[in-house]
N, C-alpha and C. Protein backbone atom coordinates (compact mmCIF):
# COMPACT_ATOMS: atom_id res chain seq x y z
N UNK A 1 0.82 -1.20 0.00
CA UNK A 1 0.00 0.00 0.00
C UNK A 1 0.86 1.26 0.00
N UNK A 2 2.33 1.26 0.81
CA UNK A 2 2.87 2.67 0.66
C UNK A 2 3.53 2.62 -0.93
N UNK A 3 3.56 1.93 -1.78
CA UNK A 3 3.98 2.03 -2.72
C UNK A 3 3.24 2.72 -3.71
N UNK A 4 1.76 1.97 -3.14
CA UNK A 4 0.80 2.72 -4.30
C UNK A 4 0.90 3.79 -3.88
N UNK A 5 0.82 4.87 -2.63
CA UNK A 5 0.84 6.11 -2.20
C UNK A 5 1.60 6.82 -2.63
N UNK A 6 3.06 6.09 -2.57
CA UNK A 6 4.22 7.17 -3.33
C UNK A 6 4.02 7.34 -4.36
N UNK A 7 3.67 6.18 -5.13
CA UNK A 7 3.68 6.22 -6.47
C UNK A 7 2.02 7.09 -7.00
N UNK A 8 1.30 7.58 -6.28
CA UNK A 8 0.00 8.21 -6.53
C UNK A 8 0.86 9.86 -6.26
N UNK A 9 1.30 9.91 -4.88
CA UNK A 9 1.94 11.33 -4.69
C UNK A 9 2.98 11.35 -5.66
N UNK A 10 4.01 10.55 -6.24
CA UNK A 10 4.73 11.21 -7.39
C UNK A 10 3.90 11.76 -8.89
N UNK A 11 3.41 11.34 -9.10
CA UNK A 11 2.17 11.08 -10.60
C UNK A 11 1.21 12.35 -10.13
N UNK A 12 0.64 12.90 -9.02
CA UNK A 12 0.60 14.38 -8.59
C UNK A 12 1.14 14.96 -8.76
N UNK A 13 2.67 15.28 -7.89
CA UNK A 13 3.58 15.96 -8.19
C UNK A 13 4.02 16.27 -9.55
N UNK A 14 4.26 15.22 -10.46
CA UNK A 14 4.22 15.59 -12.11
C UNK A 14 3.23 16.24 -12.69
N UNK A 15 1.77 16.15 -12.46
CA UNK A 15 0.89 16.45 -12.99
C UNK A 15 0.97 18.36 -12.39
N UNK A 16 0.58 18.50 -11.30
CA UNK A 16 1.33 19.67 -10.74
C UNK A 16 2.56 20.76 -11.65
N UNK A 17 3.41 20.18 -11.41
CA UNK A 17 4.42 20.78 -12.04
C UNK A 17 4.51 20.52 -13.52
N UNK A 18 3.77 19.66 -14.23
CA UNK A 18 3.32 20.30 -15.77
C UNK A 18 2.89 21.13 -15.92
N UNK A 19 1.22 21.34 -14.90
CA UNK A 19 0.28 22.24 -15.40
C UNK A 19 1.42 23.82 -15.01
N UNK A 20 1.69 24.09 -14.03
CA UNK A 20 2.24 25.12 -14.11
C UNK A 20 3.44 25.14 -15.11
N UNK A 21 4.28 24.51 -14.99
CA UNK A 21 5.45 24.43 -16.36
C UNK A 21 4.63 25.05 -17.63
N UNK A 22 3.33 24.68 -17.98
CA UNK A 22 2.92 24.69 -19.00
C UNK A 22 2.04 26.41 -18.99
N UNK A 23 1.37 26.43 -17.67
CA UNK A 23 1.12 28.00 -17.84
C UNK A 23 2.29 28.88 -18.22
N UNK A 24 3.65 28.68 -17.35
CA UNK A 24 4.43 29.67 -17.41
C UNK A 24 4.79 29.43 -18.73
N UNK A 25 4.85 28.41 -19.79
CA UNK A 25 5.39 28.29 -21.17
C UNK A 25 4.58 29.15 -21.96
N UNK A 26 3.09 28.90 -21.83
CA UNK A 26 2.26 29.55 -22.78
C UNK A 26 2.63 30.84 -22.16
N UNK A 27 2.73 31.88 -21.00
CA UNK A 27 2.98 33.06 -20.58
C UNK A 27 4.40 33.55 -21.77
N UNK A 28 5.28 32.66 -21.53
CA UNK A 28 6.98 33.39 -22.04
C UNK A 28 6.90 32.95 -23.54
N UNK A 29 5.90 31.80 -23.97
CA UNK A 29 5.54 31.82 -25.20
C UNK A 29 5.08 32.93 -26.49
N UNK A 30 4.29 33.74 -25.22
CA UNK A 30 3.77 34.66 -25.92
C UNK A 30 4.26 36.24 -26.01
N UNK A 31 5.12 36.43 -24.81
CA UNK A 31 6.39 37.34 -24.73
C UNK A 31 7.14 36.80 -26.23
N UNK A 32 7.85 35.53 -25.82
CA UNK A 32 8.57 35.12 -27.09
C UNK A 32 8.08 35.53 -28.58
N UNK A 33 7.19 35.13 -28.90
CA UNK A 33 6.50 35.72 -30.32
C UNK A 33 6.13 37.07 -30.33
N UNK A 34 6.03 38.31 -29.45
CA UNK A 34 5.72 39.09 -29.44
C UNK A 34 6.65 40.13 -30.11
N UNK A 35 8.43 39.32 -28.84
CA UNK A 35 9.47 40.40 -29.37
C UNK A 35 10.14 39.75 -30.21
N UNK A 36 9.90 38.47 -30.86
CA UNK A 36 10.21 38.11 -32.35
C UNK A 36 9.68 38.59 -33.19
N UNK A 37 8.36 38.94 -33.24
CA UNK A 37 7.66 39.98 -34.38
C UNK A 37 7.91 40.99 -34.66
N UNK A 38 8.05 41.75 -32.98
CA UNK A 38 8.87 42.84 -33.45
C UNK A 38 10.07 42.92 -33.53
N UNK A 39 10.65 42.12 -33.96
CA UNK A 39 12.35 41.94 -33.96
C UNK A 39 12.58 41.51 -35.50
N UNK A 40 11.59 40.62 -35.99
CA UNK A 40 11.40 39.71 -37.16
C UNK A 40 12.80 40.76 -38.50
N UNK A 41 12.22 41.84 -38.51
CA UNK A 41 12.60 42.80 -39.33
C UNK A 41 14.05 42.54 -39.61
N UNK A 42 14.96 42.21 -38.20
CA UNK A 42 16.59 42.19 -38.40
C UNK A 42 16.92 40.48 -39.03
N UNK A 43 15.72 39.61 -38.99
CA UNK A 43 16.21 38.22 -40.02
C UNK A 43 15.51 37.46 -38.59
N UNK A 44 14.99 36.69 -39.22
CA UNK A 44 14.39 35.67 -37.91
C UNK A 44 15.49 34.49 -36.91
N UNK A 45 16.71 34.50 -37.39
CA UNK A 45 17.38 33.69 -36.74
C UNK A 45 18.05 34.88 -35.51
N UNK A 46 18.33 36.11 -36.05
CA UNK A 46 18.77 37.23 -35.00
C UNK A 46 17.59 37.42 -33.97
N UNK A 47 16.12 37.79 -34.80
CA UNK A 47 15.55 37.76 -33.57
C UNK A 47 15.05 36.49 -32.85
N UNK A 48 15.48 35.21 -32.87
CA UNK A 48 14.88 33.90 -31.89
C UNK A 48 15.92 34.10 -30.92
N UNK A 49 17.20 34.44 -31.27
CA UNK A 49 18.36 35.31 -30.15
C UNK A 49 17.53 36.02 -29.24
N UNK A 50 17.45 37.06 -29.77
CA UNK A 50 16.77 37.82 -28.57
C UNK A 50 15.37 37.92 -28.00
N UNK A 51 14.91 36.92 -28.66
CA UNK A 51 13.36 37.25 -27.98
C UNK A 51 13.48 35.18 -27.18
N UNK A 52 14.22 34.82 -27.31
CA UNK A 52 15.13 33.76 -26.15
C UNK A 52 15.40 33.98 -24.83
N UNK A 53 16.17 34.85 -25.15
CA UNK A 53 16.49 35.76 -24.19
C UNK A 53 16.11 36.36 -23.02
N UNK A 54 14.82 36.91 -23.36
CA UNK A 54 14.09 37.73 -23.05
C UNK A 54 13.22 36.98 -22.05
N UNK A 55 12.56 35.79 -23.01
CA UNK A 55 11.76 34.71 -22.51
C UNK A 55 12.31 33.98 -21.38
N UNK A 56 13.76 33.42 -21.69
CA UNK A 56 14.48 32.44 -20.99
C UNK A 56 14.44 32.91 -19.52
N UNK A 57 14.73 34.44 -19.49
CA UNK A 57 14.99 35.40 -18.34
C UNK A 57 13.77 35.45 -17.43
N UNK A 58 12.89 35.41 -18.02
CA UNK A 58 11.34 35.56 -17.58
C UNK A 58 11.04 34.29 -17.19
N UNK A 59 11.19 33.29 -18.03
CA UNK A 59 11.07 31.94 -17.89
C UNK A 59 11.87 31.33 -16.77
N UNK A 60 12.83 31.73 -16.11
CA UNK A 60 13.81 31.24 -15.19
C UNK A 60 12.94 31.30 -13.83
N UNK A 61 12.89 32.73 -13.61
CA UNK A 61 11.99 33.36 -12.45
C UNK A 61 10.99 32.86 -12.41
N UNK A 62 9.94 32.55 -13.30
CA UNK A 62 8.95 32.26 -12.95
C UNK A 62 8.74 30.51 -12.35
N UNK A 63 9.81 30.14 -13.24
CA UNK A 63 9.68 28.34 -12.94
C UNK A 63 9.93 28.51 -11.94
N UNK A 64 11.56 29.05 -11.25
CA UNK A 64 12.13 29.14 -10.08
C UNK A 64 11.30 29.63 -8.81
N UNK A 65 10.15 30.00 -8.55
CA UNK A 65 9.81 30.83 -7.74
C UNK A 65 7.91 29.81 -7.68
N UNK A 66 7.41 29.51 -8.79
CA UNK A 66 6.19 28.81 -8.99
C UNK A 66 6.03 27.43 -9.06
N UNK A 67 6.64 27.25 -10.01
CA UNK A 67 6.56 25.61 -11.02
C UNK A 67 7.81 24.98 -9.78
N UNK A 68 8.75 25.04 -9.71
CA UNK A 68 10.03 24.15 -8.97
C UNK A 68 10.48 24.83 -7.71
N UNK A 69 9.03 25.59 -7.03
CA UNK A 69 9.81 26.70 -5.66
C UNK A 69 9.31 24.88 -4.40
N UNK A 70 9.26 24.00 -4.52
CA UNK A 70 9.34 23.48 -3.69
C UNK A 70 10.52 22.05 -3.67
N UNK A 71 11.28 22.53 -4.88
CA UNK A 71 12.20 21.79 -5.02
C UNK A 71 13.77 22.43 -4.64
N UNK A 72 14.86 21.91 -4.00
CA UNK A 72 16.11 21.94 -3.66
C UNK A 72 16.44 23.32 -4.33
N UNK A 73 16.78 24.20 -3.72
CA UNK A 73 17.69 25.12 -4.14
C UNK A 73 19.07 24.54 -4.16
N UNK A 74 19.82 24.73 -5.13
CA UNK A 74 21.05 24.06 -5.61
C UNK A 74 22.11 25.51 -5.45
N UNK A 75 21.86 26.73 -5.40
CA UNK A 75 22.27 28.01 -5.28
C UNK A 75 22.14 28.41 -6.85
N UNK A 76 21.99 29.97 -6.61
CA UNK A 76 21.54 30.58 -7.70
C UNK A 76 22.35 30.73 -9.03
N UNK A 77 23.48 30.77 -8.78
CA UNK A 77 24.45 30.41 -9.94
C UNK A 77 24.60 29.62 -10.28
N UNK A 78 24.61 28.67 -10.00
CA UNK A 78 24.62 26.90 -10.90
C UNK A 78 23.19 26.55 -11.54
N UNK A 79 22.46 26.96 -10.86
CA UNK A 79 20.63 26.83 -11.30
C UNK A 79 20.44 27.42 -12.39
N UNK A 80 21.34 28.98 -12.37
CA UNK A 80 21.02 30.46 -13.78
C UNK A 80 21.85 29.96 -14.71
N UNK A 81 23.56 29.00 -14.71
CA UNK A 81 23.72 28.41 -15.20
C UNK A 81 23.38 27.35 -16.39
N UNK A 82 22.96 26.59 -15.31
CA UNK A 82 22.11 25.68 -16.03
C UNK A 82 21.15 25.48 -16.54
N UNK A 83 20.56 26.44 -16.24
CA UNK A 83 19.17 26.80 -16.95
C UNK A 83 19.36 27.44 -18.31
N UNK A 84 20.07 27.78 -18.19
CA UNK A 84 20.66 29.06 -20.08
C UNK A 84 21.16 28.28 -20.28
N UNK A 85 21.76 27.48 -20.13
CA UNK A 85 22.90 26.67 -21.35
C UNK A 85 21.48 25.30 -21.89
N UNK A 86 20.40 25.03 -20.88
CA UNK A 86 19.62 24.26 -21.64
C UNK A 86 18.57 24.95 -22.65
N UNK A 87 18.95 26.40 -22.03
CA UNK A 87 18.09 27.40 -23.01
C UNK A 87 18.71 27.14 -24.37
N UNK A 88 19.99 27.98 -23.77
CA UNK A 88 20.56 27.98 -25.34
C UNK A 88 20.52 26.19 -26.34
N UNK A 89 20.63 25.17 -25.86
CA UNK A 89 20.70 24.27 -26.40
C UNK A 89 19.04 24.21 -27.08
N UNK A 90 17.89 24.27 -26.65
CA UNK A 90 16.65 24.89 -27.00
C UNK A 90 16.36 25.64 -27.98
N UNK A 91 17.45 26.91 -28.02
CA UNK A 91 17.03 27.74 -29.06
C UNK A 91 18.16 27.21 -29.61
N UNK A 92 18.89 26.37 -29.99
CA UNK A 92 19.72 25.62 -31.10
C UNK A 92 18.52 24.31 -31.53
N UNK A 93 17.67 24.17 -31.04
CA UNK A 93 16.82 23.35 -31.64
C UNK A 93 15.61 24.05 -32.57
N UNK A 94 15.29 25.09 -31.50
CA UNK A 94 13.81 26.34 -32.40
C UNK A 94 14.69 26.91 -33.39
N UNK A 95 16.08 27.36 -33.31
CA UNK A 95 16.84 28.44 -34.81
C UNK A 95 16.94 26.93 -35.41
N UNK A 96 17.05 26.15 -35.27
CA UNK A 96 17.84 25.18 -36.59
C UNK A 96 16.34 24.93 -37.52
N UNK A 97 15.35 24.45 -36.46
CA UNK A 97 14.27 24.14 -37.33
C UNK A 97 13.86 25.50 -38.49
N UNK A 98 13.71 26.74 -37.92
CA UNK A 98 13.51 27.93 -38.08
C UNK A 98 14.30 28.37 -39.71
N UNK A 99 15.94 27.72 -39.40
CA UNK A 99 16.62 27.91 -40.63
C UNK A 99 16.73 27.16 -41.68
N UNK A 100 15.85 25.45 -40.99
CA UNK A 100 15.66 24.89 -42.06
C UNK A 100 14.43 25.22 -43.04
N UNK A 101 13.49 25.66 -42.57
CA UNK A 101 12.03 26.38 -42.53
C UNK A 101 12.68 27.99 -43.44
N UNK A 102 13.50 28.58 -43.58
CA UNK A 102 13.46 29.95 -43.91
C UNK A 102 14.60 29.72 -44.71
N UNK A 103 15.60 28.95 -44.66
CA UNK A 103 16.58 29.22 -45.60
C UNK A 103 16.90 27.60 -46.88
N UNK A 104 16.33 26.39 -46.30
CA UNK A 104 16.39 25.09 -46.74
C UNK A 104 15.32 25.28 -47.47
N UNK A 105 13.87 25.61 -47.27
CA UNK A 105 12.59 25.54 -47.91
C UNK A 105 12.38 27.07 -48.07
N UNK A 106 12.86 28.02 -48.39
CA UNK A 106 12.39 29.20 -48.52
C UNK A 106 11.57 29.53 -47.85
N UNK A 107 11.04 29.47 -46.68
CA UNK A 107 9.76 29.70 -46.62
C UNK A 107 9.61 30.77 -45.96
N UNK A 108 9.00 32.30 -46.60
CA UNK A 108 9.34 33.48 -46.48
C UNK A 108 8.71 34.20 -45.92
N UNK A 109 6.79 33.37 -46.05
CA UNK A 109 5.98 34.20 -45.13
C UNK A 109 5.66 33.97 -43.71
N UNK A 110 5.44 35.37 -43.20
CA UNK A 110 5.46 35.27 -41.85
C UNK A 110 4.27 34.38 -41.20
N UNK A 111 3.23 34.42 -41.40
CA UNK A 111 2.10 33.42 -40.60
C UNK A 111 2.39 31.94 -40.87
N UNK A 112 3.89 31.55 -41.83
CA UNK A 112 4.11 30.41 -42.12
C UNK A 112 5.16 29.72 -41.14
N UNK A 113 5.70 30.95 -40.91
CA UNK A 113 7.02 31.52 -40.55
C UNK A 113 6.57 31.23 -38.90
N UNK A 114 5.78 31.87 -38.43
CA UNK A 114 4.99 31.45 -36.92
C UNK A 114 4.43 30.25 -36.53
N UNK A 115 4.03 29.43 -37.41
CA UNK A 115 3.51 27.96 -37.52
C UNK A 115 4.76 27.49 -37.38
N UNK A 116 5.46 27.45 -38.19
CA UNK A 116 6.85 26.65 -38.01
C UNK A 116 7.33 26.82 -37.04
N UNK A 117 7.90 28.11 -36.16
CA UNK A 117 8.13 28.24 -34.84
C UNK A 117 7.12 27.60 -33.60
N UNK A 118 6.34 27.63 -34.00
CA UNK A 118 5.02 27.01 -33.04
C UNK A 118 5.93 25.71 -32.44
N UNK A 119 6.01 24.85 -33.76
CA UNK A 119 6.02 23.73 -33.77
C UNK A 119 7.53 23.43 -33.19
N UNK A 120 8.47 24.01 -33.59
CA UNK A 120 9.66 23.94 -33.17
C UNK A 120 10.19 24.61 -31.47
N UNK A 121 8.87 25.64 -31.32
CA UNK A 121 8.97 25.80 -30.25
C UNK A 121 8.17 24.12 -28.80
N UNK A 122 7.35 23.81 -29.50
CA UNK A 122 6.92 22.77 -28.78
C UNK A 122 7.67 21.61 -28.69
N UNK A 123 8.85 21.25 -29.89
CA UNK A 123 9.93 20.12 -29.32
C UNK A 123 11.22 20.72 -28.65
N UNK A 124 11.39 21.60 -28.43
CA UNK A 124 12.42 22.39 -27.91
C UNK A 124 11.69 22.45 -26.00
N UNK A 125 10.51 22.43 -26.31
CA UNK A 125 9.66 22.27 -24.62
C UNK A 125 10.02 21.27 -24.00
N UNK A 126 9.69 20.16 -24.96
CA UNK A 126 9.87 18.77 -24.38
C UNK A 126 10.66 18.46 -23.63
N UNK A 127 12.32 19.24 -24.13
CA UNK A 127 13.85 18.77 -23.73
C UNK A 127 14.07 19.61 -22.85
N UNK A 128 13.11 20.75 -22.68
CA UNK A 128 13.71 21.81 -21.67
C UNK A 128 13.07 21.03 -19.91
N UNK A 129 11.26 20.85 -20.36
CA UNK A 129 11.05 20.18 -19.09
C UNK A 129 11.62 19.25 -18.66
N UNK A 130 12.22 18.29 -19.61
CA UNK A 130 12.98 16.92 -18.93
C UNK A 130 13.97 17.93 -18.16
N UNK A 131 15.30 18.21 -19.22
CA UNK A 131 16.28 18.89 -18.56
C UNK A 131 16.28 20.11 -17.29
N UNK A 132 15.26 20.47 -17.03
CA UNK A 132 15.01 21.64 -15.59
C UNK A 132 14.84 20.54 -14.61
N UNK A 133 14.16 19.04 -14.76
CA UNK A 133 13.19 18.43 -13.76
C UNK A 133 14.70 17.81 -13.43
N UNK A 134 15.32 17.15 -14.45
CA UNK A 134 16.19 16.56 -14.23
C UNK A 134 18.18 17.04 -13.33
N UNK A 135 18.35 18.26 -14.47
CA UNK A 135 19.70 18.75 -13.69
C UNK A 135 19.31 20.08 -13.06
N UNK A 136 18.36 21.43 -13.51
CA UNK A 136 18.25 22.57 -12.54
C UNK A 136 17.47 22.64 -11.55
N UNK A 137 16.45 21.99 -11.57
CA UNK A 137 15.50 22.06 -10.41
C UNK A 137 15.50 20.86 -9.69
N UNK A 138 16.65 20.96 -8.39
CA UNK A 138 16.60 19.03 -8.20
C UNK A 138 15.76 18.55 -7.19
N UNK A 139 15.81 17.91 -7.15
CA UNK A 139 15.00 16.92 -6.22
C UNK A 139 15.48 16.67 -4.40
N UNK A 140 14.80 16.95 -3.96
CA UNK A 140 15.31 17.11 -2.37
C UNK A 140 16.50 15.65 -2.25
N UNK A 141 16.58 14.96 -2.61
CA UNK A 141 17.00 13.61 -2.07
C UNK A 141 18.33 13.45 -3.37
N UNK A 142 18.67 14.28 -4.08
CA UNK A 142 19.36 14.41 -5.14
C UNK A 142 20.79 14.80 -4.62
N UNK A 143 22.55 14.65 -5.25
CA UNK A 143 23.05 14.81 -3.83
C UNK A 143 23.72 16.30 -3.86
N UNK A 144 23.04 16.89 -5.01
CA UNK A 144 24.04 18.46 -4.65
C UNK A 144 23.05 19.02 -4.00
N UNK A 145 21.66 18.64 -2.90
CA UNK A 145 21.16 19.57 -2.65
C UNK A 145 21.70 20.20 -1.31
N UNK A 146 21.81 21.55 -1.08
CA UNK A 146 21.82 22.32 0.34
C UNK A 146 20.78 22.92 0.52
N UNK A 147 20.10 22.33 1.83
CA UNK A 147 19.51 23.20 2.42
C UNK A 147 19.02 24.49 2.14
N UNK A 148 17.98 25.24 1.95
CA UNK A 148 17.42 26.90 1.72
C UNK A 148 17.72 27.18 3.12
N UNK A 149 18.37 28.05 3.91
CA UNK A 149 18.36 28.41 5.25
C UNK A 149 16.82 29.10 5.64
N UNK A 150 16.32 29.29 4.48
CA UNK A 150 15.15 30.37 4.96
C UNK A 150 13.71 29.31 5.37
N UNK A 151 14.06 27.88 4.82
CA UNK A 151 13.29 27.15 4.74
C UNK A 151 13.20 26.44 5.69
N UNK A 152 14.43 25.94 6.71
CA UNK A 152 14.82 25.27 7.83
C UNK A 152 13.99 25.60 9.19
């Protein structure tokens, strides 16, 4: 019986931390396309740079503080760390699709141009939630965690 329990409270806990993972995505999602549109103008691979960026920054705080505030603080520099470098590996998945989409297939118009990002933005999700659940946001029982003093 405690097995089924853990295993009911873990399968919560995931469900939990999707649904918010997934609010805060659609939130920085839509930042993201906002200052890519208006960025679009300098070439769409310059602006997924910065409207990344922008998002990732927004996107950090909000996971950190909502979606994963009851998981291990690991300290803030290894977490901001690691969190941008799975960014950036992310937006090496949304620019590649993006440049295969705009420079492999021509494909020049913008509402085509946003579909394609859609889509490339949603497998670039996939690898980011594994990778936050897995190395930035750890797990109390994981072994780099220390203690939050504020939490003790």
């Amino acid at each position: 019986m405690n097995f089924v329990r853990r295993l009911r409270d873990r399968w919560h806990a995931l469900i939990k931390e999707l649904t918010k993972f997934g609010i805060i995505g659609v939130v920085n999602t839509v930042l993201d396309f906002a200052v890519w549109n208006a960025l679009l103008s300098i070439g769409p691979i310059k602006a997924q740079v910065a409207s990344t960026v922008v998002s990732a920054t927004s996107s950090y705080f909000m996971n950190r503080h909502w979606t994963f505030r009851h998981r291990a603080r690991s300290g803030l520099r290894r977490e901001y760390l690691l969190f941008f470098v799975f960014n950036a590996i992310g937006l090496v998945i949304t620019a590649g699709i993006l440049a295969i989409a705009s420079y492999g297939f021509d494909v020049g118009n913008v509402a085509a141009l946003n579909v394609v990002k859609l889509f490339a933005i949603a497998i670039a999700t996939v690898f980011r939630f594994w990778a936050y659940r897995r190395w930035v946001f750890l797990h109390p029982e994981d072994t780099l965690y220390e203690p939050d003093p504020a939490r003790i």
